[in-house]
Protein backbone atom coordinates (compact mmCIF):
# COMPACT_ATOMS: atom_id res chain seq x y z
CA UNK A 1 97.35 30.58 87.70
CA UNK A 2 95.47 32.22 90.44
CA UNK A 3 98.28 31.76 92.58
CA UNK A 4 100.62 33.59 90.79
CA UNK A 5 98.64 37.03 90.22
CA UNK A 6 97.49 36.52 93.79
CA UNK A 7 100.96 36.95 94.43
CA UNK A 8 102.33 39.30 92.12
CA UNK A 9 99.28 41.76 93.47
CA UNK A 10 100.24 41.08 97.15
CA UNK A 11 104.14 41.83 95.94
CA UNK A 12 103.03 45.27 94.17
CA UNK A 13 100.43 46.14 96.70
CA UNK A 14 103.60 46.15 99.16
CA UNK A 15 106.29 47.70 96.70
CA UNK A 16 103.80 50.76 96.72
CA UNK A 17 103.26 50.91 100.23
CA UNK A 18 106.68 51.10 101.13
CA UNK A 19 106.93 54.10 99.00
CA UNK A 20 104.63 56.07 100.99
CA UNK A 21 105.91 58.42 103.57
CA UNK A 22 104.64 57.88 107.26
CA UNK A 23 106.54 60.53 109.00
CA UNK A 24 105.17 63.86 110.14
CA UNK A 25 106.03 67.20 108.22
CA UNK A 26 108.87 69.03 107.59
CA UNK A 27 109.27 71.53 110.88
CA UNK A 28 110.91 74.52 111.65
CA UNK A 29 113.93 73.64 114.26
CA UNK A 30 113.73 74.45 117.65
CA UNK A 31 116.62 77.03 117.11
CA UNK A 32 114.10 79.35 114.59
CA UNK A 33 111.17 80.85 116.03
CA UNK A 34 108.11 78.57 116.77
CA UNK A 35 104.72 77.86 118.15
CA UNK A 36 103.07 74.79 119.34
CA UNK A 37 99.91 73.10 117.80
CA UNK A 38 98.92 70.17 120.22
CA UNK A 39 95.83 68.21 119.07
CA UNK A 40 94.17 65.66 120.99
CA UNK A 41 93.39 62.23 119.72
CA UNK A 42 89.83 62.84 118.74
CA UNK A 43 91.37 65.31 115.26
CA UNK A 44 93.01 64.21 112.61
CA UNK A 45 94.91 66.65 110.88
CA UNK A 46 95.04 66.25 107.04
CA UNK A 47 96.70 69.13 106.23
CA UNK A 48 98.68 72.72 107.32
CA UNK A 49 98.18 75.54 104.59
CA UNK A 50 99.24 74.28 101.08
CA UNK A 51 100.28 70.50 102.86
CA UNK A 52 98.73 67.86 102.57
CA UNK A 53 99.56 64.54 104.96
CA UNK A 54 99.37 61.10 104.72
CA UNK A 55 95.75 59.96 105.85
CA UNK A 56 97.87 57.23 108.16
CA UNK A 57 99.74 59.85 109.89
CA UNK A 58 98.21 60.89 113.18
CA UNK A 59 100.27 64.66 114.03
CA UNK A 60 99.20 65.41 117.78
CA UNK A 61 101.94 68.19 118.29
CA UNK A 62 103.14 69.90 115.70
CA UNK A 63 105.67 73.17 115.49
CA UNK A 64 104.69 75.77 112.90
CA UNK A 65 106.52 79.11 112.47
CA UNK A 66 104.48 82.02 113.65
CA UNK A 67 101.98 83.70 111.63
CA UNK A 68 98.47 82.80 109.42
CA UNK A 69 98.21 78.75 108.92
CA UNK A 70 94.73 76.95 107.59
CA UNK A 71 94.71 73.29 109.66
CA UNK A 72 92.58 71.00 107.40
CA UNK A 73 90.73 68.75 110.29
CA UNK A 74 88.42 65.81 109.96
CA UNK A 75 86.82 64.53 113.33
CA UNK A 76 88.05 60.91 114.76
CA UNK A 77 86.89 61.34 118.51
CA UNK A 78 84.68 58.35 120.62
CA UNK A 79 81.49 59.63 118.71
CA UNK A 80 80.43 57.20 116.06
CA UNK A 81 78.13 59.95 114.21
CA UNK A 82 80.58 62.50 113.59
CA UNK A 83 83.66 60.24 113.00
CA UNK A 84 85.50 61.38 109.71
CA UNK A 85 83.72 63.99 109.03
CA UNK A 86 85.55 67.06 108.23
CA UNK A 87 86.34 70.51 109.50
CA UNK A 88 86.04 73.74 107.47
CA UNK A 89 89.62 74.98 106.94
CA UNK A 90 90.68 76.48 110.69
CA UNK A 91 92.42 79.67 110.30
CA UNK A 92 95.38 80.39 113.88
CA UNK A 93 97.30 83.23 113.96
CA UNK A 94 99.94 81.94 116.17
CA UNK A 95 102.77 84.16 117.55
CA UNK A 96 106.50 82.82 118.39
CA UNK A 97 106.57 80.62 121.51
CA UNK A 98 103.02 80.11 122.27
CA UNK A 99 101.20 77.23 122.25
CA UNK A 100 97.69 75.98 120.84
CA UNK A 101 95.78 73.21 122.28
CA UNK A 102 93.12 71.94 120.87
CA UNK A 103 89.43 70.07 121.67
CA UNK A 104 86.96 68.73 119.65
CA UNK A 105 83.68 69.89 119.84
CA UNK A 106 80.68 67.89 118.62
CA UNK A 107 77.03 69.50 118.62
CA UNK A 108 74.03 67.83 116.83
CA UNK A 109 75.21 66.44 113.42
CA UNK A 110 78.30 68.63 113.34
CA UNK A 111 81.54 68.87 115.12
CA UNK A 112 84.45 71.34 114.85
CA UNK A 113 87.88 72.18 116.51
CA UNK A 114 88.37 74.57 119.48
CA UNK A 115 91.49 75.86 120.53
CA UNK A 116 90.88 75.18 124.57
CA UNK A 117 93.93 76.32 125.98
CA UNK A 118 96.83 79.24 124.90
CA UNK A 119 99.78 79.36 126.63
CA UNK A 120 103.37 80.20 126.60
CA UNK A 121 105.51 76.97 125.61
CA UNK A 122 107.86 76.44 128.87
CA UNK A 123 111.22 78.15 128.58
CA UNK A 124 110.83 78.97 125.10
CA UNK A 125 112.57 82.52 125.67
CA UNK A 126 115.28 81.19 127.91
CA UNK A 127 116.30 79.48 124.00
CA UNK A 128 114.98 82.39 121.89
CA UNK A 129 115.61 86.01 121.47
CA UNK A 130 111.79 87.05 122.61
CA UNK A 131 110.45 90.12 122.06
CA UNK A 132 108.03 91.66 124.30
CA UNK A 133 105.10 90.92 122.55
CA UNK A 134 106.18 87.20 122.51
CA UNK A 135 106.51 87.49 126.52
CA UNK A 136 103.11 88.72 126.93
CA UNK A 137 100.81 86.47 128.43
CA UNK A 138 98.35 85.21 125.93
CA UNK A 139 94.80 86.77 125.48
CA UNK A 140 92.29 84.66 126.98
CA UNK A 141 90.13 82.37 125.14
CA UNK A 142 86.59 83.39 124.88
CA UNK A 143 84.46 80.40 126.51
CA UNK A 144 83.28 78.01 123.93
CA UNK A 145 79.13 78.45 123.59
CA UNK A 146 77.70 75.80 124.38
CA UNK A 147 75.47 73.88 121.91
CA UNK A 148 71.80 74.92 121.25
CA UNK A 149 69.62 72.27 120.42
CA UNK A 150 65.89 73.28 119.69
């Protein structure tokens, strides 16, 4: 008797599985206007403004369509005290053919994203209609501070 609900549990455990959705969220195409949000291994994004994605779905570049986005992030770097802990929401403002990498930074107890590097994605306007502003070189990124522990 055992048995059986051993395996009726293993055949609905997998029947609900396979329902899930492992792929990575709807994007604009690479014909509409884009930018670039390239995460490194060590954040785990959960979820892009209303969005929320699969915890098994690990999105290291993403294209999002320029303007305001809130990237829900939870930490899963090399450092065993701050793994899974979570980000406050991160607020970009990202502008048509730019791109956004990121780098987690861990201080103390906490941790939190860093956008280390803005650039222009590679022959974006040699595809796109860019305006001037979307030419522009990006603004630099003010240096990180560095972590003060008393």
């Amino acid at each position: 008797m055992r048995r059986r609900y051993f395996w009726l549990l293993l055949s609905v455990t997998s029947g609900l599985l396979s329902c899930a959705t492992l792929s990575p969220p709807p994007q604009p195409g690479t014909s509409q206007p884009y930018a670039r949000i390239v995460l490194p291994r060590a954040i785990h994004l959960l979820g892009l403004d209303t969005q929320t994605f699969d915890r098994l779905v690990y999105i290291q570049d993403i294209r999002v369509t320029p303007g305001l986005h809130s990237l829900r992030m939870a930490y899963d770097g090399s450092s065993s005290s701050h793994r899974g802990q979570q980000a406050v929401t991160f607020l970009l403002e990202t502008r048509a053919g730019h791109q956004y990498d990121f780098e987690a930074k861990t201080c103390g107890i906490s941790w939190r994203p860093a956008v280390a590097d803005h650039t222009l994605i590679a022959g974006y306007c040699t595809t796109h209609a860019c305006t001037a502003e979307e030419r522009s070189a990006p603004p630099r990124i003010p240096r990180t501070p560095k972590c003060n522990i008393d």
